[in-house]
PDB file of N, CA and C in Angstrom:
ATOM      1  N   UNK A   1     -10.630  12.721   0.850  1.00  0.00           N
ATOM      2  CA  UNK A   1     -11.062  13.709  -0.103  1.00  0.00           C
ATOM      3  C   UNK A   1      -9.894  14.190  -0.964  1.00  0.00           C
ATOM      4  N   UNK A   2      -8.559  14.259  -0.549  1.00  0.00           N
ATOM      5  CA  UNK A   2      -7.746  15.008  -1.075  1.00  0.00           C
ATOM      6  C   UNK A   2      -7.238  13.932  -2.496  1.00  0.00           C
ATOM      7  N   UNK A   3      -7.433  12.765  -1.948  1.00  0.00           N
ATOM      8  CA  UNK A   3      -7.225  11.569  -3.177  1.00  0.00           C
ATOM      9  C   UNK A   3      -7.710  11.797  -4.408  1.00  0.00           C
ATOM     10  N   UNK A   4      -9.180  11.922  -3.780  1.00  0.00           N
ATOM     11  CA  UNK A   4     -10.276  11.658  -4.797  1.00  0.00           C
ATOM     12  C   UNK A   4      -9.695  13.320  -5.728  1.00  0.00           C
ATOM     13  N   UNK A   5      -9.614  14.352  -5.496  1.00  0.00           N
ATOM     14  CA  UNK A   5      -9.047  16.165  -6.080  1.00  0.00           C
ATOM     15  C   UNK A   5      -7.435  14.807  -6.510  1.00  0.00           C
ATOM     16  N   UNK A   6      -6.776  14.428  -6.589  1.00  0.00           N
ATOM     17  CA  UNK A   6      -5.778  14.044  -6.718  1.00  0.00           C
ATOM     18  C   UNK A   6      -5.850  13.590  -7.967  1.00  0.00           C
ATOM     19  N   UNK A   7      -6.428  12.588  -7.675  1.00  0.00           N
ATOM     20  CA  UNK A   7      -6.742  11.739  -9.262  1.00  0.00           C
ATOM     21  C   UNK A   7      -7.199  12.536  -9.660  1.00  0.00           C
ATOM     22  N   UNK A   8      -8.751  13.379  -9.834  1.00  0.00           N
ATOM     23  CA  UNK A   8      -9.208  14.047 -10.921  1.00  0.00           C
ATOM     24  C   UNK A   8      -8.093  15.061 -11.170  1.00  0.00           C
ATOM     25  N   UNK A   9      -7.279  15.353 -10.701  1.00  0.00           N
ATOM     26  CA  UNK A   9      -6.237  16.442 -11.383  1.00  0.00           C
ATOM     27  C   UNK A   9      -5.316  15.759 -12.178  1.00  0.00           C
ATOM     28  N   UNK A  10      -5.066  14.554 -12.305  1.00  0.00           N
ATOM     29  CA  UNK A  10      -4.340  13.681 -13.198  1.00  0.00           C
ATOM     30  C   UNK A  10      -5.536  13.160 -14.469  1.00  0.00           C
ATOM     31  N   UNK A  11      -6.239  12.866 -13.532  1.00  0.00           N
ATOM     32  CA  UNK A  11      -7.533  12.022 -14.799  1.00  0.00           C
ATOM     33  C   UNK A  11      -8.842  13.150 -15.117  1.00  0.00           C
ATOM     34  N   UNK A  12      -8.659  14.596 -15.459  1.00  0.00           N
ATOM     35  CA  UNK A  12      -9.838  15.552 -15.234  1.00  0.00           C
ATOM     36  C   UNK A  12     -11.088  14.696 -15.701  1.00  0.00           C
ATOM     37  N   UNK A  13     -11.285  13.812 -16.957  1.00  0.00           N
ATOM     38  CA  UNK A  13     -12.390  12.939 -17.917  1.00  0.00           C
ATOM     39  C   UNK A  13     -12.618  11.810 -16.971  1.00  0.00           C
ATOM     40  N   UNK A  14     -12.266  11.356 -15.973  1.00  0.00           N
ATOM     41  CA  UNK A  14     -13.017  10.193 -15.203  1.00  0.00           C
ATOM     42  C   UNK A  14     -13.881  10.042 -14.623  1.00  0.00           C
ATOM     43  N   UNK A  15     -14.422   9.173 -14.586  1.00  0.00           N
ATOM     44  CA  UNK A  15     -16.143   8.891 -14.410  1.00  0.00           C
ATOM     45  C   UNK A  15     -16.535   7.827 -13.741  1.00  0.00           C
ATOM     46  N   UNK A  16     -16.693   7.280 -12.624  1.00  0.00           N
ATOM     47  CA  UNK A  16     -16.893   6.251 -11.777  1.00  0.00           C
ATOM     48  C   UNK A  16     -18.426   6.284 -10.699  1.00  0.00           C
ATOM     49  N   UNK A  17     -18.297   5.233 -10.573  1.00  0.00           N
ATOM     50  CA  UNK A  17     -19.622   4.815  -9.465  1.00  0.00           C
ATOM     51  C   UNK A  17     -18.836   5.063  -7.963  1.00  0.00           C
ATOM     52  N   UNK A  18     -18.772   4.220  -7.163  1.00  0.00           N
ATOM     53  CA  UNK A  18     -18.682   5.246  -5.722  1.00  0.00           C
ATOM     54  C   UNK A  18     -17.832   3.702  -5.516  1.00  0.00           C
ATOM     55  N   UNK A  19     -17.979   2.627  -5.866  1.00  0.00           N
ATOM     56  CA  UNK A  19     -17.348   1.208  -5.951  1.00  0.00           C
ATOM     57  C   UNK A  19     -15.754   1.541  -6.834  1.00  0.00           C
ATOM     58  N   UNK A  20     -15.782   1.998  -7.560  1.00  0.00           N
ATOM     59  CA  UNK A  20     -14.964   2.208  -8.701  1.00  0.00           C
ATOM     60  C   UNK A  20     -13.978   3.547  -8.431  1.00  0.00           C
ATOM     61  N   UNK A  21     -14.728   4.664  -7.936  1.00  0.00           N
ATOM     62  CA  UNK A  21     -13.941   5.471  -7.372  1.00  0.00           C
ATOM     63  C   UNK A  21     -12.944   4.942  -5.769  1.00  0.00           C
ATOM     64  N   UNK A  22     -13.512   4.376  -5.106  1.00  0.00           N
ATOM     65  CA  UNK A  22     -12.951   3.506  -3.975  1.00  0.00           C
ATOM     66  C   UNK A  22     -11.697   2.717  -4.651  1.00  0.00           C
ATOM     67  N   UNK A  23     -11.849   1.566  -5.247  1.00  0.00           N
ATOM     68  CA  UNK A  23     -11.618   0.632  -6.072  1.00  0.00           C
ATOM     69  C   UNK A  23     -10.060   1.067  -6.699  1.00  0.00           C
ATOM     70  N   UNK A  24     -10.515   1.938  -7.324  1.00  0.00           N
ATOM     71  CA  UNK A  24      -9.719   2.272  -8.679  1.00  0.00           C
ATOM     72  C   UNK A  24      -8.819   3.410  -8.351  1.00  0.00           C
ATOM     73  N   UNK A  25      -9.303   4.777  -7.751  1.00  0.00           N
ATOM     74  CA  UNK A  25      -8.834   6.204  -8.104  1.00  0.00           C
ATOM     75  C   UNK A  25      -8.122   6.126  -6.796  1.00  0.00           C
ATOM     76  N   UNK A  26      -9.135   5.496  -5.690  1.00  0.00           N
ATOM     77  CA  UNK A  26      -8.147   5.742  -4.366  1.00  0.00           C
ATOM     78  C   UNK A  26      -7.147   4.645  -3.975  1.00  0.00           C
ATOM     79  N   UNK A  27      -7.305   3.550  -4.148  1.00  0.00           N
ATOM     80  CA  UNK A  27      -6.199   2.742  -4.207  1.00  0.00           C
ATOM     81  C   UNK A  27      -5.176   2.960  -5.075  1.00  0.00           C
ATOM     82  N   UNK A  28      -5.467   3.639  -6.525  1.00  0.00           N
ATOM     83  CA  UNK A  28      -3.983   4.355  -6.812  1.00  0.00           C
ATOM     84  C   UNK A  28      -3.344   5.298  -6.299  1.00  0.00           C
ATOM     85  N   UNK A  29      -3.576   5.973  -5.812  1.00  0.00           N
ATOM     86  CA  UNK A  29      -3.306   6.982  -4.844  1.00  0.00           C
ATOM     87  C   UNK A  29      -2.477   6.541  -3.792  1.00  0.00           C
ATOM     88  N   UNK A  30      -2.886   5.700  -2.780  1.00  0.00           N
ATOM     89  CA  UNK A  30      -2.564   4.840  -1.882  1.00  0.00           C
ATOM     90  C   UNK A  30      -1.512   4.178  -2.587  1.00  0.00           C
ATOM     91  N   UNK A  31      -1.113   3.391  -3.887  1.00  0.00           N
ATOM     92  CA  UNK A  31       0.143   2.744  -3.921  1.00  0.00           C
ATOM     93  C   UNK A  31       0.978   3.792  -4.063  1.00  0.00           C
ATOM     94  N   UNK A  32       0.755   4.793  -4.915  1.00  0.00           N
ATOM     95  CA  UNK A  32       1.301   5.978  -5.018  1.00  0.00           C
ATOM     96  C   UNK A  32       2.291   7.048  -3.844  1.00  0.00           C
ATOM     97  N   UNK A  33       1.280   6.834  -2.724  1.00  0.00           N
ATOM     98  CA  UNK A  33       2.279   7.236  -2.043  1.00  0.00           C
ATOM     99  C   UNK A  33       2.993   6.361  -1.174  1.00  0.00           C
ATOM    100  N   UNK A  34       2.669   4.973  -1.413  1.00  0.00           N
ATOM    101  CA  UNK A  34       3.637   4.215   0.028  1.00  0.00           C
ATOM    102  C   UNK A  34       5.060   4.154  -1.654  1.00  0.00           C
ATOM    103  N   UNK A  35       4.794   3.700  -2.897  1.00  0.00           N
ATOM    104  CA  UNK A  35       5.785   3.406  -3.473  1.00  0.00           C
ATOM    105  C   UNK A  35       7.218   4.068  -2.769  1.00  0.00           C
ATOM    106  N   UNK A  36       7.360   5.283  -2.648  1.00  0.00           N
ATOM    107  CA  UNK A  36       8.638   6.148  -2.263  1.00  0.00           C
ATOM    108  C   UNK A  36       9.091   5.097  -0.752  1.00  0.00           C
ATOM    109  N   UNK A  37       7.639   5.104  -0.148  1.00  0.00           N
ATOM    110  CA  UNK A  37       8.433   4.597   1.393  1.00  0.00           C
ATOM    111  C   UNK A  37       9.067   3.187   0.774  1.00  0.00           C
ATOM    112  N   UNK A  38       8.202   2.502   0.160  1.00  0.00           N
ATOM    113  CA  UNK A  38       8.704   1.159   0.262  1.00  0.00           C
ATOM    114  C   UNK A  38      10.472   1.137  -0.547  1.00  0.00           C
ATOM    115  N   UNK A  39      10.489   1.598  -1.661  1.00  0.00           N
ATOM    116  CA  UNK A  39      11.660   1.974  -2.279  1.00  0.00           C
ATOM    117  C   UNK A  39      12.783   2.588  -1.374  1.00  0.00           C
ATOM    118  N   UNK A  40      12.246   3.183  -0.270  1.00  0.00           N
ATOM    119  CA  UNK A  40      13.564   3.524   0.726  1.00  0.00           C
ATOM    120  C   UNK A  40      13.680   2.489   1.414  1.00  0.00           C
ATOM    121  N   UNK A  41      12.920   1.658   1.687  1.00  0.00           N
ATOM    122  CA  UNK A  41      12.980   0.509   2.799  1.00  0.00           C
ATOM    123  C   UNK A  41      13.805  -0.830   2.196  1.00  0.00           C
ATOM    124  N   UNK A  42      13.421  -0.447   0.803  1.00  0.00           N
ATOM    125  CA  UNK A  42      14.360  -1.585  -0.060  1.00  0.00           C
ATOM    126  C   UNK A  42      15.851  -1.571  -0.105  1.00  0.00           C
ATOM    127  N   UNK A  43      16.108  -0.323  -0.189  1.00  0.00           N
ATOM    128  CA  UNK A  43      17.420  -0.353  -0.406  1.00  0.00           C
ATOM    129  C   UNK A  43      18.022  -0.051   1.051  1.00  0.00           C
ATOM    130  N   UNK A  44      17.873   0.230   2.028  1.00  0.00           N
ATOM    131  CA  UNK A  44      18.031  -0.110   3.157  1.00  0.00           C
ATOM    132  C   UNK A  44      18.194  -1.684   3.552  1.00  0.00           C
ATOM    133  N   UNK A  45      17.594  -2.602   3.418  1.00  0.00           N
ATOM    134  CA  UNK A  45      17.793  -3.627   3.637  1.00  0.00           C
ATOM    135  C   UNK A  45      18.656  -3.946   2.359  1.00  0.00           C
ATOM    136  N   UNK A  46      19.011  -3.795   1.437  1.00  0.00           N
ATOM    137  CA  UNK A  46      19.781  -3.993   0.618  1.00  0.00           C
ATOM    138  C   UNK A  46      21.296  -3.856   1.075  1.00  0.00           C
ATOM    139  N   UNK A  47      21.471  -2.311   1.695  1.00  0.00           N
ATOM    140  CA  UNK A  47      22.323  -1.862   1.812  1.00  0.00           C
ATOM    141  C   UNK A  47      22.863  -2.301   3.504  1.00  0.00           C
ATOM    142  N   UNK A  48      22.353  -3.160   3.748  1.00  0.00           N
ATOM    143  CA  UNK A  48      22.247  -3.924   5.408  1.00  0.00           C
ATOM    144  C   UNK A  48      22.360  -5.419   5.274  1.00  0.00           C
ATOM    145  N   UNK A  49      22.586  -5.317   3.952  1.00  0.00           N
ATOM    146  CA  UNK A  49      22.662  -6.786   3.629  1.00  0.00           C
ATOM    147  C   UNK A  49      21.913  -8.031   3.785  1.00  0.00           C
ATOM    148  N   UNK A  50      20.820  -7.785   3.866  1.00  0.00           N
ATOM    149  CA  UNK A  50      19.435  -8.570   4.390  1.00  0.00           C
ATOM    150  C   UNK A  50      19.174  -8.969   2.739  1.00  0.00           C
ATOM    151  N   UNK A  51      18.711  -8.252   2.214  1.00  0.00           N
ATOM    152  CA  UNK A  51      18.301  -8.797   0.732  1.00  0.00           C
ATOM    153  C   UNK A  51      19.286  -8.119  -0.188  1.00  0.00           C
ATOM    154  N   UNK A  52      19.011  -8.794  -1.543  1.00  0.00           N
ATOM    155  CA  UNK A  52      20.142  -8.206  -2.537  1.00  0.00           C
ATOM    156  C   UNK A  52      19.216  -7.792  -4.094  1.00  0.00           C
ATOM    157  N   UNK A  53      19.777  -7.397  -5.303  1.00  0.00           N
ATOM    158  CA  UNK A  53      18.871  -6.901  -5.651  1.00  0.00           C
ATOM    159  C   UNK A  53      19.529  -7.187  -7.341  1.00  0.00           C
ATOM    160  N   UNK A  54      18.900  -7.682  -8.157  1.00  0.00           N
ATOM    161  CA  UNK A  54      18.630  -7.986  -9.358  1.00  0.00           C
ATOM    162  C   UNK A  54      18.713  -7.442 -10.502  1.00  0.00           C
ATOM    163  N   UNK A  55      19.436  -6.932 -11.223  1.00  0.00           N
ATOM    164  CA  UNK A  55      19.409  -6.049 -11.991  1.00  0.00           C
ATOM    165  C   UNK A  55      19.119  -4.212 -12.159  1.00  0.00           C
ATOM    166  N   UNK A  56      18.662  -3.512 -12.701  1.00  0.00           N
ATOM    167  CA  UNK A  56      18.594  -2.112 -12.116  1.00  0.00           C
ATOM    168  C   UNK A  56      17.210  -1.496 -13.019  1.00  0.00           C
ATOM    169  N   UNK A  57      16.962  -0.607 -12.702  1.00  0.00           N
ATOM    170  CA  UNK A  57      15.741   0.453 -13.242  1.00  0.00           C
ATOM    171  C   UNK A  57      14.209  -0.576 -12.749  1.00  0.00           C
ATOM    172  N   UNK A  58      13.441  -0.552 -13.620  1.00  0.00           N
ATOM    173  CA  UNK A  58      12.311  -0.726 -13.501  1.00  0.00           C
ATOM    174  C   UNK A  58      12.238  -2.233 -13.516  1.00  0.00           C
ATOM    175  N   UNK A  59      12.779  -2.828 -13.709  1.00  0.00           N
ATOM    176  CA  UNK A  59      12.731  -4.491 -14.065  1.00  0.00           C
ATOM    177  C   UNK A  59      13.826  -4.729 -12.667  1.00  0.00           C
ATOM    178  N   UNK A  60      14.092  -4.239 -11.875  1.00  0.00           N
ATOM    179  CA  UNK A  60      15.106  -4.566 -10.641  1.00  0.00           C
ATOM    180  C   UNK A  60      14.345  -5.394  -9.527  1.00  0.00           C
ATOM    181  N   UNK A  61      14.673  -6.198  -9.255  1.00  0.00           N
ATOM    182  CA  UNK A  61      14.535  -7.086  -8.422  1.00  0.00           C
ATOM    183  C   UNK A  61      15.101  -7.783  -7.293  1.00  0.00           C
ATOM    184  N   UNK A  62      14.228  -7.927  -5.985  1.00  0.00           N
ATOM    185  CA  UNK A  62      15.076  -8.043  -4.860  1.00  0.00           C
ATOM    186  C   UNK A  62      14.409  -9.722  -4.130  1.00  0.00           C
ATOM    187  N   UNK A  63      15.125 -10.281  -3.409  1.00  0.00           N
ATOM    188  CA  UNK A  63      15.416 -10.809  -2.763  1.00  0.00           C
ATOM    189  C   UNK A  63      15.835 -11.163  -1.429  1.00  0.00           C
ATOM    190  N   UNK A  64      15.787 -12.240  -0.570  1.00  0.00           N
ATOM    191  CA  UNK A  64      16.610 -12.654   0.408  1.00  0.00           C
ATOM    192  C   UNK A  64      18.068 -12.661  -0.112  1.00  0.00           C
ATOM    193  N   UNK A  65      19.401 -12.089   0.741  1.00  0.00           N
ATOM    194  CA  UNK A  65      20.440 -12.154   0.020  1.00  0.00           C
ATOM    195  C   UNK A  65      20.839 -13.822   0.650  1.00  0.00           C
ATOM    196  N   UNK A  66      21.626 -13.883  -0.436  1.00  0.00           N
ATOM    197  CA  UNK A  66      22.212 -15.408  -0.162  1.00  0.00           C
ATOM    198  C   UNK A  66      23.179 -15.800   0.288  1.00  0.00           C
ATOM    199  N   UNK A  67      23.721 -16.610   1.066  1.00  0.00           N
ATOM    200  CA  UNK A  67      25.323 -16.771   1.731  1.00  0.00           C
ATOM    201  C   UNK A  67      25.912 -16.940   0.141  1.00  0.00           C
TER     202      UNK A  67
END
């Protein structure tokens, strides 16, 4: 429930079927909040030397690091 108040407080004009609200409003939500975890988990293994990482900002990209 708190998703669904989530999105409409970002999107007040949205309008969906019950497929589409599932679909759409709560799966953004859901990437929404793992993004932060996964972004700590990245640079952790980055910084552990497991993977390495590609350039910087929004276009940054990671990898297996390489011998």
């Amino acid at each position: 429930m708190d998703a669904v108040v989530a999105y409409l407080a970002e999107c007040p004009n949205a309008t969906d079927t019950k497929l589409g609200v599932t679909e759409w409003w709560l799966m953004r939500q859901q990437v929404r909040a793992q993004l932060e975890a996964v972004g700590q988990a990245l640079d952790r293994l980055v910084a552990n030397g497991v993977l390495e990482q590609i350039g910087d900002g929004e276009r940054r990209l990671y990898r297996l690091k390489r011998p």
